[in-house]
PDB file of N, CA and C in Angstrom:
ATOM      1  N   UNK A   1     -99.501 158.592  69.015  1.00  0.00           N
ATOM      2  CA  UNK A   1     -99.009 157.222  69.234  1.00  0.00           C
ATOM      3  C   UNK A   1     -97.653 157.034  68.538  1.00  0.00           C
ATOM      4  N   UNK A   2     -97.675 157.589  67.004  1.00  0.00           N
ATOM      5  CA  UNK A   2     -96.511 157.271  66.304  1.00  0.00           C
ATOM      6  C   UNK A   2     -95.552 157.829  66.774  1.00  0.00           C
ATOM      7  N   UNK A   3     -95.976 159.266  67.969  1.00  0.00           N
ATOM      8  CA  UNK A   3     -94.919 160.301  67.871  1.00  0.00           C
ATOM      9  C   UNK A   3     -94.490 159.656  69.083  1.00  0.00           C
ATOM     10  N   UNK A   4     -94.854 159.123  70.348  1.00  0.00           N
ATOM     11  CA  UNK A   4     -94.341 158.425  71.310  1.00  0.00           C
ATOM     12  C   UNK A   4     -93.648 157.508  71.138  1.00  0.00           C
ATOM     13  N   UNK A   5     -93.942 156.632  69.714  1.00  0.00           N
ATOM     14  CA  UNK A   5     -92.872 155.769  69.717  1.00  0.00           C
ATOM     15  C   UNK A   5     -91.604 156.250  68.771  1.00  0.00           C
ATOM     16  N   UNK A   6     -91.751 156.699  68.475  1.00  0.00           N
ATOM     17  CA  UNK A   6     -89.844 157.584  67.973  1.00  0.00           C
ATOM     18  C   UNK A   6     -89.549 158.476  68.997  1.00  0.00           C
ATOM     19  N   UNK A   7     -90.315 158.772  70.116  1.00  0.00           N
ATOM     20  CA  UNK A   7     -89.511 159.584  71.084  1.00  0.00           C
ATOM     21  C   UNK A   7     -88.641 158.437  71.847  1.00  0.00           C
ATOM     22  N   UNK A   8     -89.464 157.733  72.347  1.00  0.00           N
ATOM     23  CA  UNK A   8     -88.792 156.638  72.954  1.00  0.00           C
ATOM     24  C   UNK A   8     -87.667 155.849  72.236  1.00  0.00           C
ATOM     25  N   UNK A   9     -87.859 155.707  70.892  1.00  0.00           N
ATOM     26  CA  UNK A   9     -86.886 155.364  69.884  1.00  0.00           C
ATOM     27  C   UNK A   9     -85.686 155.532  70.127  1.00  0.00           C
ATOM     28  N   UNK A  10     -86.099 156.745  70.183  1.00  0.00           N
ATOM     29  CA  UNK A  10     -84.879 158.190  69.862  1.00  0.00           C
ATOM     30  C   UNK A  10     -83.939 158.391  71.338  1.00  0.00           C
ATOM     31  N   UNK A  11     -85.023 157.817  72.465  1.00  0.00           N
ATOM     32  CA  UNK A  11     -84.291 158.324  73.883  1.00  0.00           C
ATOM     33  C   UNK A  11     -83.612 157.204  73.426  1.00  0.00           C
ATOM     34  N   UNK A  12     -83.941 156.176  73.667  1.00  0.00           N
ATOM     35  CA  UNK A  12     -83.174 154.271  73.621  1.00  0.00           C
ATOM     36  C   UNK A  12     -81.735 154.666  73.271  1.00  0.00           C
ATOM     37  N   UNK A  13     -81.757 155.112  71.614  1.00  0.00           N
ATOM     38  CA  UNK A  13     -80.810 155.425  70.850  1.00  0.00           C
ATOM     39  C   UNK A  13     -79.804 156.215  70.950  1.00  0.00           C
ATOM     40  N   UNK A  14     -80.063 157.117  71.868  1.00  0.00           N
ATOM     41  CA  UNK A  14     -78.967 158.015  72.539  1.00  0.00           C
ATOM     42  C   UNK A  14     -78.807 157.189  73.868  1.00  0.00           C
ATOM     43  N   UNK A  15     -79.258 156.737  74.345  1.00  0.00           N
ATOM     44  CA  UNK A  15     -78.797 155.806  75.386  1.00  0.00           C
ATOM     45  C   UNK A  15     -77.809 154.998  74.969  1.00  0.00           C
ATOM     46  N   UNK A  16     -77.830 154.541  74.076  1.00  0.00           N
ATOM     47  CA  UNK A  16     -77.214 152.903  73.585  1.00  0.00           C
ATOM     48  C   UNK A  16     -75.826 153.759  72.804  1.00  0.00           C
ATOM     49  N   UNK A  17     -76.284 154.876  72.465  1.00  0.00           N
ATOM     50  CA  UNK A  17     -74.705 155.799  71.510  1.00  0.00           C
ATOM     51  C   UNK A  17     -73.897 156.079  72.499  1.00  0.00           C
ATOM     52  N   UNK A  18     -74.518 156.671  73.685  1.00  0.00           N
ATOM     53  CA  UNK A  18     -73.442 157.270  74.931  1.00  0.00           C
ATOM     54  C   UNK A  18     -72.973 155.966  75.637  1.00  0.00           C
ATOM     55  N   UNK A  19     -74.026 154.999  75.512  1.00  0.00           N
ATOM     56  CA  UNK A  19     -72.974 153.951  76.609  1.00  0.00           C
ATOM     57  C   UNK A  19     -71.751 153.167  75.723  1.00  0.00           C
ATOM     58  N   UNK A  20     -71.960 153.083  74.376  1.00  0.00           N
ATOM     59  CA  UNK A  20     -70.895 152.901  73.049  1.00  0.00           C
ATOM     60  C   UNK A  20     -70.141 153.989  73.302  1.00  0.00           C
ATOM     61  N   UNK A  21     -70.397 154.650  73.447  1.00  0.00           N
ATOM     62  CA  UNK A  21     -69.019 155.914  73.437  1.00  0.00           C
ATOM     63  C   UNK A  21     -68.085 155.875  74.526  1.00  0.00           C
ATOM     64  N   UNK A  22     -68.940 155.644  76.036  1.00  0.00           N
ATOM     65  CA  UNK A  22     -68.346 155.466  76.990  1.00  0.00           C
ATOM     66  C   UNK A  22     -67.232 154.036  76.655  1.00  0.00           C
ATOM     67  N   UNK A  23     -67.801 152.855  76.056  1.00  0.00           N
ATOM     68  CA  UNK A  23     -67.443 151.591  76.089  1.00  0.00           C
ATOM     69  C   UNK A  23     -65.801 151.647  75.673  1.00  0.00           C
ATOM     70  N   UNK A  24     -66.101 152.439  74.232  1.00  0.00           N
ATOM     71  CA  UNK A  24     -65.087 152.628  73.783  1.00  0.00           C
ATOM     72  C   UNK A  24     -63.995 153.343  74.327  1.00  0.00           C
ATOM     73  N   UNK A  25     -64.461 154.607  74.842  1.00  0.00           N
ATOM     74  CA  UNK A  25     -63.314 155.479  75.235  1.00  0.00           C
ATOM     75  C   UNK A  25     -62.929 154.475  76.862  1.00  0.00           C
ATOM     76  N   UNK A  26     -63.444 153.632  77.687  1.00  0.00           N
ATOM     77  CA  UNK A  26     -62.910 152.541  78.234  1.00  0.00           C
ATOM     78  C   UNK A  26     -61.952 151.153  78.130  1.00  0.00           C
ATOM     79  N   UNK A  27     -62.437 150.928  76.776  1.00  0.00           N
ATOM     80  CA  UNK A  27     -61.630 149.890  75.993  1.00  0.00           C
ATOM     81  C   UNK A  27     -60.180 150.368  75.591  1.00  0.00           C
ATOM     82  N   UNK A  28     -60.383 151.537  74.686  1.00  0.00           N
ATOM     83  CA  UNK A  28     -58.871 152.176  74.520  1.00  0.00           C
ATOM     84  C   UNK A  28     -57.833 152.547  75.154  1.00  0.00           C
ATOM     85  N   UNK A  29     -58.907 152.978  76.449  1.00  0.00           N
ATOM     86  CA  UNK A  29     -57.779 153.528  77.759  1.00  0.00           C
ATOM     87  C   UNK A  29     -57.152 152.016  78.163  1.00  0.00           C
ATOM     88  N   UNK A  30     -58.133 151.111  78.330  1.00  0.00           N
ATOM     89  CA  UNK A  30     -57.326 149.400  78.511  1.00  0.00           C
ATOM     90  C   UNK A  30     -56.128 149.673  77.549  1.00  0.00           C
ATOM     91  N   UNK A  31     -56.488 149.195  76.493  1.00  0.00           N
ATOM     92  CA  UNK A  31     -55.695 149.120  75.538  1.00  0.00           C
ATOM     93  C   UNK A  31     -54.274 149.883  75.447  1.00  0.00           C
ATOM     94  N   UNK A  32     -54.720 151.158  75.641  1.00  0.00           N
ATOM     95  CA  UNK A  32     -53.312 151.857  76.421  1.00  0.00           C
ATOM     96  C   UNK A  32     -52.604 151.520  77.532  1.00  0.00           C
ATOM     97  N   UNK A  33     -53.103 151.233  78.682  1.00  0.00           N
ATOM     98  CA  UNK A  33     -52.422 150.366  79.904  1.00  0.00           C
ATOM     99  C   UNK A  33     -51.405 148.951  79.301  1.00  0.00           C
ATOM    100  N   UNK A  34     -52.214 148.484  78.525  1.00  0.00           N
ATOM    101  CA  UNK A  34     -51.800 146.953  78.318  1.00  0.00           C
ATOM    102  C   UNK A  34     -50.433 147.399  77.465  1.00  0.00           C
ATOM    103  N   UNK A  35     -50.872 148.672  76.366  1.00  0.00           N
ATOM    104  CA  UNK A  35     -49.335 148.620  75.887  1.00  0.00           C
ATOM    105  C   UNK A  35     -49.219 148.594  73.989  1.00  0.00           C
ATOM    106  N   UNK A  36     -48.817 149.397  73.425  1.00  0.00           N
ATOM    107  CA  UNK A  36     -48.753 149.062  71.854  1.00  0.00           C
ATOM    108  C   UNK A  36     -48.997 147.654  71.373  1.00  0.00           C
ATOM    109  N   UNK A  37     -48.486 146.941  71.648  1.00  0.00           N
ATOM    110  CA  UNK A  37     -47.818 145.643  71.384  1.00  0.00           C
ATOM    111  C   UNK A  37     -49.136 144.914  70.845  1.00  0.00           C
ATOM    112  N   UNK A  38     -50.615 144.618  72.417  1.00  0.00           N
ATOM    113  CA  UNK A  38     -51.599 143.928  71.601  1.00  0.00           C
ATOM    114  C   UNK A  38     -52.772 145.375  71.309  1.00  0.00           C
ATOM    115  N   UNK A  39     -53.988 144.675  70.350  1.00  0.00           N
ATOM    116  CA  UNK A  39     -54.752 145.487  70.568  1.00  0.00           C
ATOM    117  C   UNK A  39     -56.088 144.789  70.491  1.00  0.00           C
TER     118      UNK A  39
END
């Protein structure tokens, strides 16, 4: 039981890191389009 719920934990958590990673490396590339100036 305990071990099902830290697997699932654990999937969630790499879910939620890769779509943060994606977010970011999306945001920056904005951020580059838009230009030094804002951030």
């Amino acid at each position: 039981m305990v071990l099902m719920l830290a697997t699932i934990a654990g999937g969630v958590y790499l879910i939620i890191l890769d779509w943060a990673e994606r977010r970011d490396a999306a945001f920056q590339h904005e951020a580059r389009k838009i230009g030094p100036g804002r951030r």
